[in-house]
PDB file of N, CA and C in Angstrom:
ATOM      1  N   UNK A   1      14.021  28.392   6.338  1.00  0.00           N
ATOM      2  CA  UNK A   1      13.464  28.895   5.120  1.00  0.00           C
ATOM      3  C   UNK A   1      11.988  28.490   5.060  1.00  0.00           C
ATOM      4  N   UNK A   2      11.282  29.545   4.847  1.00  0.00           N
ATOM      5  CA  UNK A   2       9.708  29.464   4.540  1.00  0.00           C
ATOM      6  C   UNK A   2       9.251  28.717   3.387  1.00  0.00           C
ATOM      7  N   UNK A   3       8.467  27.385   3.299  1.00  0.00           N
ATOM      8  CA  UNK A   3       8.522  26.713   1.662  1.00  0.00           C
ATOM      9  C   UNK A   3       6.969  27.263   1.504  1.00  0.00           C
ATOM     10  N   UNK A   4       6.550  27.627   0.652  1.00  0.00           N
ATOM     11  CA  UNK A   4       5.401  27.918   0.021  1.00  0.00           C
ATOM     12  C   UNK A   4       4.479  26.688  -0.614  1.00  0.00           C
ATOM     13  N   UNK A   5       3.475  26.753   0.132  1.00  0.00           N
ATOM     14  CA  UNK A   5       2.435  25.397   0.028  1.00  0.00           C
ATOM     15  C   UNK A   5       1.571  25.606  -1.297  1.00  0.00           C
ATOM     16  N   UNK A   6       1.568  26.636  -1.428  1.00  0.00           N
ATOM     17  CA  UNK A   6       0.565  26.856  -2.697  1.00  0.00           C
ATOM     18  C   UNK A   6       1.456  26.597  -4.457  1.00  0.00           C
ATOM     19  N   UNK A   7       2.631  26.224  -4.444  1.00  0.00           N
ATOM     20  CA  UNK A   7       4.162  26.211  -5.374  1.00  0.00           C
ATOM     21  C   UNK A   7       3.628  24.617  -5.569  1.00  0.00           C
ATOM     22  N   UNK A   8       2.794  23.950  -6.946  1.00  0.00           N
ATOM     23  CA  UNK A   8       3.431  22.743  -7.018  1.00  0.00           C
ATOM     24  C   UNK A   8       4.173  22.751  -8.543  1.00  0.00           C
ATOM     25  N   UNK A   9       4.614  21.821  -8.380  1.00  0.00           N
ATOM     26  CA  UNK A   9       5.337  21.506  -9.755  1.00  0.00           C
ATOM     27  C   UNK A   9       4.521  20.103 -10.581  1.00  0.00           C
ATOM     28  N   UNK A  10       4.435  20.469 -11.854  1.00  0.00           N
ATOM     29  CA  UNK A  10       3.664  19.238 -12.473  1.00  0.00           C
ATOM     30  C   UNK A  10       4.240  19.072 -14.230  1.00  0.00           C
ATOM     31  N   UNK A  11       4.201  17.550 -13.473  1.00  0.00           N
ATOM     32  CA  UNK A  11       5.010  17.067 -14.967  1.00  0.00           C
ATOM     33  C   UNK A  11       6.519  17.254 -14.608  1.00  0.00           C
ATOM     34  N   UNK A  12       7.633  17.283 -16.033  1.00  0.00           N
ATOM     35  CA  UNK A  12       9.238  17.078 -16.087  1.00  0.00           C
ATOM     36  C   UNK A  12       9.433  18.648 -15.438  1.00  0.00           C
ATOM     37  N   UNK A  13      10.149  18.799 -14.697  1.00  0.00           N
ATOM     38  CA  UNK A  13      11.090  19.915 -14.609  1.00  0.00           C
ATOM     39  C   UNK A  13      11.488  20.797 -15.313  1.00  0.00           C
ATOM     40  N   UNK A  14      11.998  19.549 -16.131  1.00  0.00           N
ATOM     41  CA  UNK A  14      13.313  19.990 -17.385  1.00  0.00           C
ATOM     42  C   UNK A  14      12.401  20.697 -18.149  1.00  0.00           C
ATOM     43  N   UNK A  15      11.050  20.214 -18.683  1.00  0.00           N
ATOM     44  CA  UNK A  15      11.023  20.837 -19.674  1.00  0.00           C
ATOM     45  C   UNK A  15       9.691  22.422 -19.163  1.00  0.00           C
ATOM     46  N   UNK A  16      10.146  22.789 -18.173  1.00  0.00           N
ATOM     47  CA  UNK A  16       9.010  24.104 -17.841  1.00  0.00           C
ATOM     48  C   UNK A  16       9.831  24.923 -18.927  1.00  0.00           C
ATOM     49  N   UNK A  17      11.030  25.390 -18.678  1.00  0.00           N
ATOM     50  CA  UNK A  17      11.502  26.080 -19.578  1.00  0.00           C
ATOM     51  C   UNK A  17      11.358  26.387 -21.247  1.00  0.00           C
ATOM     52  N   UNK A  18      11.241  25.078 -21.468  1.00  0.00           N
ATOM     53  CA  UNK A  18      10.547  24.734 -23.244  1.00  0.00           C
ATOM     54  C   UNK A  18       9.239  25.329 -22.982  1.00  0.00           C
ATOM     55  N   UNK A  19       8.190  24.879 -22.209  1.00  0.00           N
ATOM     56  CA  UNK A  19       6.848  25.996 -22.168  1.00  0.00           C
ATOM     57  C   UNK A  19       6.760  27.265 -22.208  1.00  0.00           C
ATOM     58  N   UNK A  20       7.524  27.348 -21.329  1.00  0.00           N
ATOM     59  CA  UNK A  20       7.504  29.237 -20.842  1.00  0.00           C
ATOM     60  C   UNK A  20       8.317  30.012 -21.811  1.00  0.00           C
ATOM     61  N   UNK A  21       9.294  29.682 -22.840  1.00  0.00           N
ATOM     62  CA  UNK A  21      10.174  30.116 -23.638  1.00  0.00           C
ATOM     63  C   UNK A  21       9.980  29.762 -25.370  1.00  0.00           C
ATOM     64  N   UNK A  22       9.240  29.001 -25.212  1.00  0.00           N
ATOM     65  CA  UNK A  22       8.916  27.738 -26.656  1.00  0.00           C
ATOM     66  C   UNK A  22       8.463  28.608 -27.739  1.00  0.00           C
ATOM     67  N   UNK A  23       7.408  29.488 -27.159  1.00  0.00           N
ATOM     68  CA  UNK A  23       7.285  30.459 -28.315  1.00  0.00           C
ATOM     69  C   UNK A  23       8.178  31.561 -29.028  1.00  0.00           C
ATOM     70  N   UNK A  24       9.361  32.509 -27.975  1.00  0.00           N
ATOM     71  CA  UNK A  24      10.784  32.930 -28.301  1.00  0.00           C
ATOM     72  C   UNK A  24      11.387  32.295 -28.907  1.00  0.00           C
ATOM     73  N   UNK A  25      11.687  30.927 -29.269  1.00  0.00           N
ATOM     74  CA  UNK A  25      12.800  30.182 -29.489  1.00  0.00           C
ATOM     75  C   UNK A  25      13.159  30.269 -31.337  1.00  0.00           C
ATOM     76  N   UNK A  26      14.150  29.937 -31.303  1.00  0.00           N
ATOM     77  CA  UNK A  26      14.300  30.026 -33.230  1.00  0.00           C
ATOM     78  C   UNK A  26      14.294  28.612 -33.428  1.00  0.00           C
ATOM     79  N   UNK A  27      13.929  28.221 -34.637  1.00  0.00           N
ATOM     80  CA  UNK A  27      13.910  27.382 -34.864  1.00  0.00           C
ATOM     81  C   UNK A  27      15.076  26.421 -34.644  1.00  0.00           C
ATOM     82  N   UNK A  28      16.559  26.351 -34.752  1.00  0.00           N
ATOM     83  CA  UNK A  28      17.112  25.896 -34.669  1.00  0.00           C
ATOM     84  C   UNK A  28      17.493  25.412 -33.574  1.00  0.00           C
ATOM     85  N   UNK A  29      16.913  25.969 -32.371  1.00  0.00           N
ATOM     86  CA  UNK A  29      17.103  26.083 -30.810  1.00  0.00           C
ATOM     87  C   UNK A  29      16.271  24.668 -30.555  1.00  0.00           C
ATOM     88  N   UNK A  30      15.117  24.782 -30.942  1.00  0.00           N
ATOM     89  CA  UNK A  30      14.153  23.941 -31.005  1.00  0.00           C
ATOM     90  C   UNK A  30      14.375  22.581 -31.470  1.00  0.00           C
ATOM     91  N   UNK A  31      15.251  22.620 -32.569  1.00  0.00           N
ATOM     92  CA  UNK A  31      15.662  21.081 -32.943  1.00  0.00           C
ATOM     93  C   UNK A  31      16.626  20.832 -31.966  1.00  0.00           C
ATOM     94  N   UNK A  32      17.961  21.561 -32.056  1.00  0.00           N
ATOM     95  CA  UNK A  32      18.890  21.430 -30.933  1.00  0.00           C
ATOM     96  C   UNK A  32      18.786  20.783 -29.542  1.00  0.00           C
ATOM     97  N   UNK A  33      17.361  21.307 -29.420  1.00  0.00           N
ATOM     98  CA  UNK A  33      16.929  20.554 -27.901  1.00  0.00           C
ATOM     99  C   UNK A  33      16.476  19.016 -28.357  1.00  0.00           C
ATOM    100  N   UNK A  34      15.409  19.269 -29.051  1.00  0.00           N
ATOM    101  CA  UNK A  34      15.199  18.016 -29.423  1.00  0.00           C
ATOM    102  C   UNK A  34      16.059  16.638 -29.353  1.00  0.00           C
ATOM    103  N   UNK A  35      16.863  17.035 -29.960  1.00  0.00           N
ATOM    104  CA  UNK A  35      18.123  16.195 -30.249  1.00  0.00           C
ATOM    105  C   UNK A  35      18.992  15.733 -28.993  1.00  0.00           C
ATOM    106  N   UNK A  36      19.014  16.624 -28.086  1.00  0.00           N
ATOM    107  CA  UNK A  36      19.972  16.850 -26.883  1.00  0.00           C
ATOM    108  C   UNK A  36      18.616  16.094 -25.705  1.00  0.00           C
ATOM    109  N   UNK A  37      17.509  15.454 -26.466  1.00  0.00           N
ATOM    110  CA  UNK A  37      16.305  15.423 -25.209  1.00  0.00           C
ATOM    111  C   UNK A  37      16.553  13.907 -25.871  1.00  0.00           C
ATOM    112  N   UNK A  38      16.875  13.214 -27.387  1.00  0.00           N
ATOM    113  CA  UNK A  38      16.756  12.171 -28.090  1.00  0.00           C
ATOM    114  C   UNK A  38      18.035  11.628 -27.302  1.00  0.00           C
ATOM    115  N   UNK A  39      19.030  12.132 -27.037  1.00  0.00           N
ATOM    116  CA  UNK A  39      20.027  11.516 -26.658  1.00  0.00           C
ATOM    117  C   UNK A  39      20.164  11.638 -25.357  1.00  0.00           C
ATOM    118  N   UNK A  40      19.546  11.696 -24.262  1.00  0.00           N
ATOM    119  CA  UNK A  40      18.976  11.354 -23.084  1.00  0.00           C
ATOM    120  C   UNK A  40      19.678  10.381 -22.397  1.00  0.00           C
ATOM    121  N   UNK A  41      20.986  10.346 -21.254  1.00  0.00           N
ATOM    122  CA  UNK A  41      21.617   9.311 -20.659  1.00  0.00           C
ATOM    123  C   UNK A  41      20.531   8.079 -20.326  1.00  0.00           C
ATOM    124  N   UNK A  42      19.353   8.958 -19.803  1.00  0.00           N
ATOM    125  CA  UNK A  42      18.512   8.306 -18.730  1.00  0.00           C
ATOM    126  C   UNK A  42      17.789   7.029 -19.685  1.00  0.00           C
ATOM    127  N   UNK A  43      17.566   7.206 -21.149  1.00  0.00           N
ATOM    128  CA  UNK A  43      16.996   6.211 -22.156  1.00  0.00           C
ATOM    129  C   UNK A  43      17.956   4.806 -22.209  1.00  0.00           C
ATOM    130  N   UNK A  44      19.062   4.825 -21.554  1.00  0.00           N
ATOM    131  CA  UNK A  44      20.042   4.059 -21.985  1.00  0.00           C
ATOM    132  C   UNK A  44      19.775   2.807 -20.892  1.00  0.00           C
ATOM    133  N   UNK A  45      20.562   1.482 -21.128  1.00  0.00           N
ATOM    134  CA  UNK A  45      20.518   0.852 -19.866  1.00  0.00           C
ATOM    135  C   UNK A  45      21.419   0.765 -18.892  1.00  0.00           C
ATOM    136  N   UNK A  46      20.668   0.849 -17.126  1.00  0.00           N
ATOM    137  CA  UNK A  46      21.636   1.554 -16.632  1.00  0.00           C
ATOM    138  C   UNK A  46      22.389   0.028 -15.945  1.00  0.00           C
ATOM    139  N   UNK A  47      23.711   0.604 -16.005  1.00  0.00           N
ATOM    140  CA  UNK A  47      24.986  -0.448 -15.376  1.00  0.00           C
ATOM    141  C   UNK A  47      25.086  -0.509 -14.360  1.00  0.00           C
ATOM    142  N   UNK A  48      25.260  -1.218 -13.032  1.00  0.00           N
ATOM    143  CA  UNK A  48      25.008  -1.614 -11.933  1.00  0.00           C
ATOM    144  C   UNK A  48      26.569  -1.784 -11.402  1.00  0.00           C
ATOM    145  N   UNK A  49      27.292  -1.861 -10.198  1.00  0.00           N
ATOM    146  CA  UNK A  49      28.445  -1.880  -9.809  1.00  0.00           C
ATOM    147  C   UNK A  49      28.191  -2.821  -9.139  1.00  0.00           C
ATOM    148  N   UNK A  50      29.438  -3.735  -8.156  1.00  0.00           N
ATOM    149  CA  UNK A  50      28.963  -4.415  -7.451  1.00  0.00           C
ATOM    150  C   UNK A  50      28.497  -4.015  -6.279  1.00  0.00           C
ATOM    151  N   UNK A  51      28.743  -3.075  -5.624  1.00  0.00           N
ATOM    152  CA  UNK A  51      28.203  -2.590  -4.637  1.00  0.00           C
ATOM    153  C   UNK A  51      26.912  -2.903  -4.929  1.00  0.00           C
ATOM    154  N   UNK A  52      26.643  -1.610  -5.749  1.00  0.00           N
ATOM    155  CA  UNK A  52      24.694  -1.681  -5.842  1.00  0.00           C
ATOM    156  C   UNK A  52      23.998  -3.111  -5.831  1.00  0.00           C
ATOM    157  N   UNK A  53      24.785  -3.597  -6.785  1.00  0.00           N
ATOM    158  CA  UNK A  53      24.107  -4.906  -6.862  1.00  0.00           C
ATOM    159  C   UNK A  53      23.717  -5.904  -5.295  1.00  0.00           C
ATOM    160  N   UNK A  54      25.489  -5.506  -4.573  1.00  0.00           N
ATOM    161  CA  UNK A  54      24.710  -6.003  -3.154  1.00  0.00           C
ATOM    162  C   UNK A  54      23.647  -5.675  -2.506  1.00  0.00           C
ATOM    163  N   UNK A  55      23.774  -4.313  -2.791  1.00  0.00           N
ATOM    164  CA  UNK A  55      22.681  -3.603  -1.739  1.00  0.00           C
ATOM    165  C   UNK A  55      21.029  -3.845  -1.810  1.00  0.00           C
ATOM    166  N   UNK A  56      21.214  -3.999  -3.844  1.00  0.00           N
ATOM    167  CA  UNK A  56      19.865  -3.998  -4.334  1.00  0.00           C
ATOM    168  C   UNK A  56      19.691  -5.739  -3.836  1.00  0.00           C
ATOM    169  N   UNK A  57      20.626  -6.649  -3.695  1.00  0.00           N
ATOM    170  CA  UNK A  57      20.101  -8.065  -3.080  1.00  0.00           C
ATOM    171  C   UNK A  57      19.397  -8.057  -1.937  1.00  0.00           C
ATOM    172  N   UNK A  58      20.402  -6.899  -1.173  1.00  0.00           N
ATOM    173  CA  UNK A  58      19.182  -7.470   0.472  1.00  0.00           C
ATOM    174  C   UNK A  58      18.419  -6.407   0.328  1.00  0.00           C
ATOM    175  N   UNK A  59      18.052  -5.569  -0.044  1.00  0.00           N
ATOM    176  CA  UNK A  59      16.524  -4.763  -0.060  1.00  0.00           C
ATOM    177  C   UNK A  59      15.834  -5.665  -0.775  1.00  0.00           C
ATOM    178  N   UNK A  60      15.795  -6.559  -1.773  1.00  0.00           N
ATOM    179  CA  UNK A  60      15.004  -7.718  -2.258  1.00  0.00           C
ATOM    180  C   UNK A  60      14.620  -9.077  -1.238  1.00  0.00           C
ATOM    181  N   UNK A  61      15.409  -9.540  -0.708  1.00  0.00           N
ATOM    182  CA  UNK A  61      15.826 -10.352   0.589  1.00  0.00           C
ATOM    183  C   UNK A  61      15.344 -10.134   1.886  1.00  0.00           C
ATOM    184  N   UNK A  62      15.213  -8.593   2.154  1.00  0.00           N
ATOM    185  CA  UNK A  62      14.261  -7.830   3.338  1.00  0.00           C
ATOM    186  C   UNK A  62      12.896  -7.839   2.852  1.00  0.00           C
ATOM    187  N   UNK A  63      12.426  -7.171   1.458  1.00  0.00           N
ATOM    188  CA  UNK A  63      11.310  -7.154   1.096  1.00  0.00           C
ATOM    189  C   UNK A  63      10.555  -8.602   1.119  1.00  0.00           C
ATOM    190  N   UNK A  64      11.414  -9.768   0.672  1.00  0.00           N
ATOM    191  CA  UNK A  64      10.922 -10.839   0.544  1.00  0.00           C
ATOM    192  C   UNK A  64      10.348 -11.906   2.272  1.00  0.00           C
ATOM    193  N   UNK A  65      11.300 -11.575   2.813  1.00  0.00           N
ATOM    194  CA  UNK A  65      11.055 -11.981   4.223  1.00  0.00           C
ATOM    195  C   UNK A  65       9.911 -10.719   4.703  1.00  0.00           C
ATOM    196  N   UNK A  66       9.677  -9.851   4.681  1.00  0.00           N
ATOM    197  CA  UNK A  66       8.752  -9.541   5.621  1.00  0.00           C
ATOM    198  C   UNK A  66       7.305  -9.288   4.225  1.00  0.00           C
ATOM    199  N   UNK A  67       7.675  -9.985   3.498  1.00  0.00           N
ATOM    200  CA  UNK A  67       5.948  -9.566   2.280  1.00  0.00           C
ATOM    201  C   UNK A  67       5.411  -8.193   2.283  1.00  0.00           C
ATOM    202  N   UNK A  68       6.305  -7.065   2.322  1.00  0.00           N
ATOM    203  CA  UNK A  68       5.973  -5.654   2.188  1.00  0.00           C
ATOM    204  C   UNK A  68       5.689  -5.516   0.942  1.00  0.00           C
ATOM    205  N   UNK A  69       5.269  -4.491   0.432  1.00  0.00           N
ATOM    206  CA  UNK A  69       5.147  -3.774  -0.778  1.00  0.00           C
ATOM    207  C   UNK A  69       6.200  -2.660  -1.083  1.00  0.00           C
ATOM    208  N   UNK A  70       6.350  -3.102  -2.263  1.00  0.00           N
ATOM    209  CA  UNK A  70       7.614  -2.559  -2.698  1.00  0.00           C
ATOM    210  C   UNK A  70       6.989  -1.887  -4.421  1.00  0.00           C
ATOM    211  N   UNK A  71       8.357  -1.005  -5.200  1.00  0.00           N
ATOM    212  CA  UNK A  71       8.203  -0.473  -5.905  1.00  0.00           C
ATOM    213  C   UNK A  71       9.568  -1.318  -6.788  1.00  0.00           C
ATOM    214  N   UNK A  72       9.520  -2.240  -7.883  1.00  0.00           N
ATOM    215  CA  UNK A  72      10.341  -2.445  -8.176  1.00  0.00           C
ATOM    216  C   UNK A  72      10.737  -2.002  -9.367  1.00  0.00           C
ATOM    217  N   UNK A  73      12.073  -1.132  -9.888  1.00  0.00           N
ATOM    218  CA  UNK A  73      12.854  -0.529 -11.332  1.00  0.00           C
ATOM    219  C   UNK A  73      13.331  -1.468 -12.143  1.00  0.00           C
ATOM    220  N   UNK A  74      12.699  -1.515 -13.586  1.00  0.00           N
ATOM    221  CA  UNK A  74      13.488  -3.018 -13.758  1.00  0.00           C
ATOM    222  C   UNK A  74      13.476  -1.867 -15.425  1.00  0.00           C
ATOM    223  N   UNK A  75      14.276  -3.302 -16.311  1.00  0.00           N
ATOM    224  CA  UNK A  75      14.870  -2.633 -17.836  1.00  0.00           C
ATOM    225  C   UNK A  75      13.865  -3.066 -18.746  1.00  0.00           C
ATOM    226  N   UNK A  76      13.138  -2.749 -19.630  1.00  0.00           N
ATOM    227  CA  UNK A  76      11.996  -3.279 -20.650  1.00  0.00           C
ATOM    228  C   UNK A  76      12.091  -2.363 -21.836  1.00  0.00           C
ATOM    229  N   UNK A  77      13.146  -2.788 -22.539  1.00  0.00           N
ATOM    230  CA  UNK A  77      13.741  -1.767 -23.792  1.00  0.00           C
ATOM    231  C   UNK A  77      13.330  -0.851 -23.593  1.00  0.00           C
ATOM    232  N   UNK A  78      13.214   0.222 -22.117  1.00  0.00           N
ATOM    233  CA  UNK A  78      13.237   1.126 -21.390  1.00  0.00           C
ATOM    234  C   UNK A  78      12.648   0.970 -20.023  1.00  0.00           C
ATOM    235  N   UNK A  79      13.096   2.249 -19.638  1.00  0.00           N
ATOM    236  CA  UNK A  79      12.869   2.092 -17.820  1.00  0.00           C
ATOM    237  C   UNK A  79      11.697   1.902 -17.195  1.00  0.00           C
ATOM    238  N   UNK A  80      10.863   0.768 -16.623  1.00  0.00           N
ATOM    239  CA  UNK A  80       9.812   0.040 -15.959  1.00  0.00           C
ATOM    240  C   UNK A  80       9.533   0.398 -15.084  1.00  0.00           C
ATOM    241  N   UNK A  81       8.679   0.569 -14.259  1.00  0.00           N
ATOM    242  CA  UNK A  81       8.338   0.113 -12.786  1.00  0.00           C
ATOM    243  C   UNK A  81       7.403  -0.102 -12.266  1.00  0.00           C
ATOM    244  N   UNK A  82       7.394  -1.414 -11.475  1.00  0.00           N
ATOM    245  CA  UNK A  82       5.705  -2.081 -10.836  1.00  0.00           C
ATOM    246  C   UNK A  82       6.121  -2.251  -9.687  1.00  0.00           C
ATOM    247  N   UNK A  83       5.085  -2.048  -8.842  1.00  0.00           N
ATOM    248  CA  UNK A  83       4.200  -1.688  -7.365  1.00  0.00           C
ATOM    249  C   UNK A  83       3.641  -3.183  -7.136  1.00  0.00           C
ATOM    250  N   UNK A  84       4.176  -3.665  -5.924  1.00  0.00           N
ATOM    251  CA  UNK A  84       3.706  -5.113  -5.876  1.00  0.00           C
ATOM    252  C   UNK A  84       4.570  -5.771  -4.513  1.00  0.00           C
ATOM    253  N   UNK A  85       3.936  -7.282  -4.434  1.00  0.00           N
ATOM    254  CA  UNK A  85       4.981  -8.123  -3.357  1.00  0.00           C
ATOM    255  C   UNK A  85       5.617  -9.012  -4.031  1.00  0.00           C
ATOM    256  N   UNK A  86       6.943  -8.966  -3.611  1.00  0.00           N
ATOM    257  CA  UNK A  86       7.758 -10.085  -4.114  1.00  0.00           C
ATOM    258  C   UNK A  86       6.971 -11.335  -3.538  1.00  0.00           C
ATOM    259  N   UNK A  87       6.658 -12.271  -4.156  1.00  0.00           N
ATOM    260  CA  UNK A  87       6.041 -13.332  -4.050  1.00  0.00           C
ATOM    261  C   UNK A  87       6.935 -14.822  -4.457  1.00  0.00           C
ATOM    262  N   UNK A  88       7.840 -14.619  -5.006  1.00  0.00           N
ATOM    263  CA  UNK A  88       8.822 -15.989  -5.414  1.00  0.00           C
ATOM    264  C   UNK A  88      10.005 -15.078  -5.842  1.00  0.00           C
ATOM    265  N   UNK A  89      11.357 -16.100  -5.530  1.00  0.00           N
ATOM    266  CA  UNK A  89      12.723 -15.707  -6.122  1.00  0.00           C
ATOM    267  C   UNK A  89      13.061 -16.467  -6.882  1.00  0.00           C
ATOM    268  N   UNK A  90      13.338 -17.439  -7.768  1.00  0.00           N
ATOM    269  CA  UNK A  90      13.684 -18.158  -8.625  1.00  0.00           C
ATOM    270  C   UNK A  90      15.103 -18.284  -8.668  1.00  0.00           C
ATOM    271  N   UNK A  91      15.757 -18.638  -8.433  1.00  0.00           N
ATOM    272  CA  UNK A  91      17.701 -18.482  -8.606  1.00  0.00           C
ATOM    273  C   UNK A  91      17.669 -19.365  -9.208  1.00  0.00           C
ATOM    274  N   UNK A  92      17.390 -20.746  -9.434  1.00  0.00           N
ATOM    275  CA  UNK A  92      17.634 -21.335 -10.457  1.00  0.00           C
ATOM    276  C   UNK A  92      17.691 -20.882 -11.885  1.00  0.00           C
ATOM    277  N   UNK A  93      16.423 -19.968 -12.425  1.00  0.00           N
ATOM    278  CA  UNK A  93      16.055 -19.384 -13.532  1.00  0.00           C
ATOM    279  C   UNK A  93      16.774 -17.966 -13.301  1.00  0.00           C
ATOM    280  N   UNK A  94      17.167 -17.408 -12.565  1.00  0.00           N
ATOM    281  CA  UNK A  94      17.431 -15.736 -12.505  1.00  0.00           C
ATOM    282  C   UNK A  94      16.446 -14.993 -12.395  1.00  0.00           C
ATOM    283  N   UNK A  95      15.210 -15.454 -11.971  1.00  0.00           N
ATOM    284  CA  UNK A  95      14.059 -14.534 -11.706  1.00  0.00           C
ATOM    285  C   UNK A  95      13.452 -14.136 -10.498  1.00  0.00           C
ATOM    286  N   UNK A  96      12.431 -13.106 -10.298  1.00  0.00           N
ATOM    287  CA  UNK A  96      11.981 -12.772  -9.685  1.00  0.00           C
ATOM    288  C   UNK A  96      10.598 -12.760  -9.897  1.00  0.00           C
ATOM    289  N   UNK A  97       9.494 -12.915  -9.302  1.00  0.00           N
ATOM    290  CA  UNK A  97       7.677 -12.956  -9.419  1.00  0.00           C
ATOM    291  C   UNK A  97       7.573 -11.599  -8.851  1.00  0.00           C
ATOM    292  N   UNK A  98       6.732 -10.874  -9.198  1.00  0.00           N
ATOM    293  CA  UNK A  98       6.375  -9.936  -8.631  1.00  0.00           C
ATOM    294  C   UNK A  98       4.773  -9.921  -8.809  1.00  0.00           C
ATOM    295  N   UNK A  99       3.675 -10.225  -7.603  1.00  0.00           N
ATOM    296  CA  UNK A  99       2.441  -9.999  -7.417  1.00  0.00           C
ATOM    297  C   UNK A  99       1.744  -8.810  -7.371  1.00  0.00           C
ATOM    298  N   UNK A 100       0.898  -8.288  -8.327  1.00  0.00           N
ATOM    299  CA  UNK A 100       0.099  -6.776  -8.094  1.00  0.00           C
ATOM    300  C   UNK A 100      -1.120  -6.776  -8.171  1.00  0.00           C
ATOM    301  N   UNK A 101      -2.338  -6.750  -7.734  1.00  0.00           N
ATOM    302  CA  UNK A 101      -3.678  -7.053  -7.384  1.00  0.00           C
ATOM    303  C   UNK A 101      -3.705  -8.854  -8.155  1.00  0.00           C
ATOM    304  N   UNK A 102      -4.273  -8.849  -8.986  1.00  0.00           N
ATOM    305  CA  UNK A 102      -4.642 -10.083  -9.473  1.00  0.00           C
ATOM    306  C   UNK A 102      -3.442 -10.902 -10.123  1.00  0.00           C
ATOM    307  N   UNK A 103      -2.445  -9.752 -10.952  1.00  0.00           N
ATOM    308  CA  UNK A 103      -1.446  -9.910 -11.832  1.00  0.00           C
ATOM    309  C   UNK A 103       0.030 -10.431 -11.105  1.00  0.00           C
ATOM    310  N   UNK A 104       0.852 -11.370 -12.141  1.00  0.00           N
ATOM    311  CA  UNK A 104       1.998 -11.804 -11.985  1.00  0.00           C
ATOM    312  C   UNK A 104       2.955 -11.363 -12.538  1.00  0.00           C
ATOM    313  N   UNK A 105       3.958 -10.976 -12.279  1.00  0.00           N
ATOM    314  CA  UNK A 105       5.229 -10.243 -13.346  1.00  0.00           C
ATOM    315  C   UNK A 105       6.064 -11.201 -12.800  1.00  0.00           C
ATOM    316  N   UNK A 106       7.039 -11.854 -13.868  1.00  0.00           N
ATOM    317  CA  UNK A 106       8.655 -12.354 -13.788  1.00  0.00           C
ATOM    318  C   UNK A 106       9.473 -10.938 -14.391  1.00  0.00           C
ATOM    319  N   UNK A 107      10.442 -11.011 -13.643  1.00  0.00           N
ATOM    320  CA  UNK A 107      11.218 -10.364 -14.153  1.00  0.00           C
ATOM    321  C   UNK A 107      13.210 -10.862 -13.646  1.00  0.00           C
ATOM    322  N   UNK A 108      13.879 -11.127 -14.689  1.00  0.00           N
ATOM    323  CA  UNK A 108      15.333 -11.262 -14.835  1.00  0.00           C
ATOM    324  C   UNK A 108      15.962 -10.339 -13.522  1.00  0.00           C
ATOM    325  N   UNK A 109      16.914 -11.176 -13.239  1.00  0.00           N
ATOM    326  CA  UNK A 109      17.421 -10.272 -12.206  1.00  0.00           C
ATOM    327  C   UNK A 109      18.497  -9.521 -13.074  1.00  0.00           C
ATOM    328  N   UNK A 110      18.750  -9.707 -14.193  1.00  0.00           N
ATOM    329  CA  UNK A 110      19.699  -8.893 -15.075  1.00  0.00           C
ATOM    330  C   UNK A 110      18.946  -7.547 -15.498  1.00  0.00           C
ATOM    331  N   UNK A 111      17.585  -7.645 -14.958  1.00  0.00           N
ATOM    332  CA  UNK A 111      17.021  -6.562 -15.631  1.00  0.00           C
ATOM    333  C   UNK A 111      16.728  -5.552 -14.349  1.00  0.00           C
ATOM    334  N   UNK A 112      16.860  -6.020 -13.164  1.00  0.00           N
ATOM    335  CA  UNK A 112      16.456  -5.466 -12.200  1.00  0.00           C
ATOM    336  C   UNK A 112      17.725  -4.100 -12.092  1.00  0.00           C
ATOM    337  N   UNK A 113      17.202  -2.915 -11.939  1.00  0.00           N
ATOM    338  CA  UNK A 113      18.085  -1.988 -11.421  1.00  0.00           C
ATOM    339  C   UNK A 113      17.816  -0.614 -10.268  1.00  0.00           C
ATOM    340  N   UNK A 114      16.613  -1.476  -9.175  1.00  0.00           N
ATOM    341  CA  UNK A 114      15.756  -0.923  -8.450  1.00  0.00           C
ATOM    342  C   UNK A 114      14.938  -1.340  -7.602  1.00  0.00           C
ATOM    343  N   UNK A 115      15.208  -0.982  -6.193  1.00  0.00           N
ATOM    344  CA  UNK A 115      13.753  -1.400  -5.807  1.00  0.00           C
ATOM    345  C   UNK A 115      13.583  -0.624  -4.657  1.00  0.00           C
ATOM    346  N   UNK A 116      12.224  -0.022  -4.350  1.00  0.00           N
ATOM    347  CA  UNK A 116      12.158   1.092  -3.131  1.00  0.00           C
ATOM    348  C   UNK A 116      10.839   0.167  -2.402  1.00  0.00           C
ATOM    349  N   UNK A 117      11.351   0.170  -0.988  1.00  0.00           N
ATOM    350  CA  UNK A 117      10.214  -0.289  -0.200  1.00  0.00           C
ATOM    351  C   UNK A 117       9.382   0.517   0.129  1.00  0.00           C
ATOM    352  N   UNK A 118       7.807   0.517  -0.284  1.00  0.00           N
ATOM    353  CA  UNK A 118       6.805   1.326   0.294  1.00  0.00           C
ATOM    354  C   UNK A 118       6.046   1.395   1.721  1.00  0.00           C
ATOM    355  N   UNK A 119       6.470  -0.082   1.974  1.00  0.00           N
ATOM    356  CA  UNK A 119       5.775   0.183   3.507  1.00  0.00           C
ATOM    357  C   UNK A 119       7.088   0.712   4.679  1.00  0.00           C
TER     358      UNK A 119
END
């Protein structure tokens, strides 16, 4: 299949449709969404299994042994994420340091629900 280079997409997905349609819509359509956009799974905090939880240990554990840069997802009475090196693990406290140019972040490993290696 031929992908077309000149096709980008910018911004949510979800909501091209609200643009391109927003002016058709009746009013009631309009709250309806609203409401259905307020109650959003993705706003919630997300629950971790044990699996994940293993997995998300040694991608933390890999990141930490080789000082890569990483992208870490964490919970901050909504969904976070900082670009940085793990720089300290804390298990005593349940934390994690995360280093980003000058700056230090702790963050709970109860809060952690993410982490993508960039290098």
């Amino acid at each position: 299949m031929k992908k077309n280079q000149r096709l980008t997409v910018k911004g949510n997905v979800l909501d091209r449709g609200q643009l391109k349609w927003g002016s058709l819509m009746l009013p009631e359509h309009v709250r309806m969404l609203r409401e259905w956009e307020a109650a959003d799974p993705s706003k919630e905090r997300p629950h971790l299994d044990e699996e994940e939880l293993k997995l998300l240990q040694e991608e933390i554990e890999i990141a930490f042994q080789r000082q890569c840069a990483v992208e870490i997802r964490y919970w901050n009475n909504r969904q976070a994420a900082i670009p940085g090196i793990i720089t300290a693990i804390d298990i005593s406290h349940g934390m994690l340091e995360v280093t980003s140019g000058n700056s230090s972040t702790r963050i709970a490993f109860s809060d952690l629900h993410g982490i993508r290696l960039l290098d």
